[in-house]
C-alpha atoms as a PDB file:
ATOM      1  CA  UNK A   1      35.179 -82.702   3.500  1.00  0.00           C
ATOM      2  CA  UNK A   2      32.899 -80.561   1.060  1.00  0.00           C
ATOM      3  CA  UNK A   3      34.674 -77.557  -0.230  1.00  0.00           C
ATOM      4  CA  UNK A   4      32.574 -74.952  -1.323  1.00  0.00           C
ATOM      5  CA  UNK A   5      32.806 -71.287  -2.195  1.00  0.00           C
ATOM      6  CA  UNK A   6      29.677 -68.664  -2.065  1.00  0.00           C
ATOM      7  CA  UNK A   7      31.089 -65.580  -2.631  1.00  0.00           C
ATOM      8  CA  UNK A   8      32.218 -65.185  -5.987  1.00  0.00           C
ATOM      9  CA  UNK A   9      32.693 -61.983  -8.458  1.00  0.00           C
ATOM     10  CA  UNK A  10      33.875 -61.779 -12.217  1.00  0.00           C
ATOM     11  CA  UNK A  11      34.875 -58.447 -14.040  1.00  0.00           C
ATOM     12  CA  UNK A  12      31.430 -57.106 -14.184  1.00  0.00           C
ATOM     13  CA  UNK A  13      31.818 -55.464 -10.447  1.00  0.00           C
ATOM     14  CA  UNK A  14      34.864 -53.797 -11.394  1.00  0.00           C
ATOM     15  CA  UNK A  15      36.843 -54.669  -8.450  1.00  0.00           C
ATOM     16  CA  UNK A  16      37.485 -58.288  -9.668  1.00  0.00           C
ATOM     17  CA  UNK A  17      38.983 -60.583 -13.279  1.00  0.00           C
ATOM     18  CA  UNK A  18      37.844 -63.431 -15.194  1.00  0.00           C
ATOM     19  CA  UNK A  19      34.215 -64.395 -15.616  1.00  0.00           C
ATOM     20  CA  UNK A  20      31.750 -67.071 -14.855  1.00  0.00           C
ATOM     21  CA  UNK A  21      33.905 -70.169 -16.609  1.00  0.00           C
ATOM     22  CA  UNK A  22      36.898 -68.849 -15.196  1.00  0.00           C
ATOM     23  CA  UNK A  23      35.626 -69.272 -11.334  1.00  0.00           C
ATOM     24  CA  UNK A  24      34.153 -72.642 -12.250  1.00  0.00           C
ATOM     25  CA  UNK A  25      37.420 -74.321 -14.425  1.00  0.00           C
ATOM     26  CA  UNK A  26      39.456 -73.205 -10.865  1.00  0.00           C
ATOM     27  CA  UNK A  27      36.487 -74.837  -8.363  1.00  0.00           C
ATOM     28  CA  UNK A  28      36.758 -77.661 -10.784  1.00  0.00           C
ATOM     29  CA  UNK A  29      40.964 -77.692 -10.606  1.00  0.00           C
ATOM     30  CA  UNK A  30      40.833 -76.833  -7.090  1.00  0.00           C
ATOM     31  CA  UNK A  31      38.188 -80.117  -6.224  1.00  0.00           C
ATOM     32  CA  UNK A  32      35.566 -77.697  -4.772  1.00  0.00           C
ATOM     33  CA  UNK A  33      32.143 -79.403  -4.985  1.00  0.00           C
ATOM     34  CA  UNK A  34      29.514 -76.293  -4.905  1.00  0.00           C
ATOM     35  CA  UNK A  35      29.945 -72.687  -6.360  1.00  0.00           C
ATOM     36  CA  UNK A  36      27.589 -69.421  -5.693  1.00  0.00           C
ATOM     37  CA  UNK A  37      27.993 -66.842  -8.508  1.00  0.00           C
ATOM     38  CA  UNK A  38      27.899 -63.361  -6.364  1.00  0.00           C
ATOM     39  CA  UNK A  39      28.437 -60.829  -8.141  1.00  0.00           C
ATOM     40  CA  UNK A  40      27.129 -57.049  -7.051  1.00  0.00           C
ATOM     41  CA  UNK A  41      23.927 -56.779  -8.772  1.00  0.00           C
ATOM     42  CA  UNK A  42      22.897 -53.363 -10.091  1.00  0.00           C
ATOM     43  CA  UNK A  43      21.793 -50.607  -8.058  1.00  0.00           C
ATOM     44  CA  UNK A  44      19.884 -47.837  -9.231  1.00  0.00           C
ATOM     45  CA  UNK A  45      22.117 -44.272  -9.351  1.00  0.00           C
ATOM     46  CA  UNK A  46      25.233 -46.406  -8.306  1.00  0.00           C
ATOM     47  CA  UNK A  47      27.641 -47.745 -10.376  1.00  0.00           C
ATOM     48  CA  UNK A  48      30.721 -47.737  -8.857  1.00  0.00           C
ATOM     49  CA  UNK A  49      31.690 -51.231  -7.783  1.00  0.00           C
ATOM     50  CA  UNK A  50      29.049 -53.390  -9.564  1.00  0.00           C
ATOM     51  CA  UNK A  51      27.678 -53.860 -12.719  1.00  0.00           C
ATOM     52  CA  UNK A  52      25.260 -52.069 -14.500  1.00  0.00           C
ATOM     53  CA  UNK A  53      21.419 -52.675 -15.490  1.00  0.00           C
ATOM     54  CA  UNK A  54      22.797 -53.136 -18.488  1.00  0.00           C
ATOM     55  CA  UNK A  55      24.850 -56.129 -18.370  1.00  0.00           C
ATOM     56  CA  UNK A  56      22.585 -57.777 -15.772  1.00  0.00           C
ATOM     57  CA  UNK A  57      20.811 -60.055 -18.476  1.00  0.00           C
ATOM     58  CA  UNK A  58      24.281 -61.195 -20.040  1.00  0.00           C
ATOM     59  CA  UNK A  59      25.126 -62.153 -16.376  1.00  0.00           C
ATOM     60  CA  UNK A  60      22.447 -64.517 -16.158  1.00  0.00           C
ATOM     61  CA  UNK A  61      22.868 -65.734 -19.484  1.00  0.00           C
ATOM     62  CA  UNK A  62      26.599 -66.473 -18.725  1.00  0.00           C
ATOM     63  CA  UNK A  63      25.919 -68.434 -15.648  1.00  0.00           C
ATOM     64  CA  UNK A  64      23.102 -70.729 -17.446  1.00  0.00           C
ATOM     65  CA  UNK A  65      25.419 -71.330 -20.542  1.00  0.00           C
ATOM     66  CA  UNK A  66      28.422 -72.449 -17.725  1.00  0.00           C
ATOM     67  CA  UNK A  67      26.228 -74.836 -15.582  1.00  0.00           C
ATOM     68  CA  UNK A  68      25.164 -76.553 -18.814  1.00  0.00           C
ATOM     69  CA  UNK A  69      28.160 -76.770 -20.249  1.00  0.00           C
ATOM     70  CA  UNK A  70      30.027 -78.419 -16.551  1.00  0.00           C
ATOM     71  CA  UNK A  71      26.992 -80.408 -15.844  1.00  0.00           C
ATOM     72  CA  UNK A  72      28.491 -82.876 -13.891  1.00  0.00           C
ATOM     73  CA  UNK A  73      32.251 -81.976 -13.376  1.00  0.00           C
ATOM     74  CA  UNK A  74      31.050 -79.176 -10.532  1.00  0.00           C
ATOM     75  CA  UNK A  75      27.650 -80.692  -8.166  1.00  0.00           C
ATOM     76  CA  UNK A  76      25.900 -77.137  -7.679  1.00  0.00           C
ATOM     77  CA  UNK A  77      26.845 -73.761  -9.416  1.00  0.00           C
ATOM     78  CA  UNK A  78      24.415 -71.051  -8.526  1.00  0.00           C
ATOM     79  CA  UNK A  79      24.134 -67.519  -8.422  1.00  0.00           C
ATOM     80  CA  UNK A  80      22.521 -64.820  -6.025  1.00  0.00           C
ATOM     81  CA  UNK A  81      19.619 -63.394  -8.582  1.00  0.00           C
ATOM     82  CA  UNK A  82      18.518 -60.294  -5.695  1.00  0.00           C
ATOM     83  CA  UNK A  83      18.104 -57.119  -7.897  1.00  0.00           C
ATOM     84  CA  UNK A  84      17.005 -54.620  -5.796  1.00  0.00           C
ATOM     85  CA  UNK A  85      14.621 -51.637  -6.594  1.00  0.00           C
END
């Protein structure tokens, strides 16, 4: 059977710990095939359990850096890009 997991969060939503390579090195331990990055993207005028505009582009940039670096060890690691307005 597949394991997968699609509803991830690192420290940047403030309700969670570890980031991006953390979650992947524990799929990866833990034999699951497929990760979704989930994180609570930034709202406007609310900041209270998700990140803010601010840190949005280093999110990104995180989760590119981790798939290319576990190319291979982990079949899909994606991440929810909604941003809303």
């Amino acid at each position: 059977m597949k394991k997968t997991n699609f509803h991830t969060h690192n420290y940047r939503c403030g309700h969670a710990v570890g980031n991006v390579e953390d979650y992947v090195k524990e799929a990866i331990k833990h034999n699951y095939t497929e990760l979704g990055i989930s994180d609570h993207s930034p709202l406007p005028d609310y900041c209270f359990d998700r990140m803010g505009m601010d840190e949005l582009e280093g999110y990104f940039e995180e989760i590119e850096v981790t798939k290319k670096k576990y190319k291979g060890k982990i079949n899909k690691l994606d991440v929810s890009k909604y941003v809303a307005d």
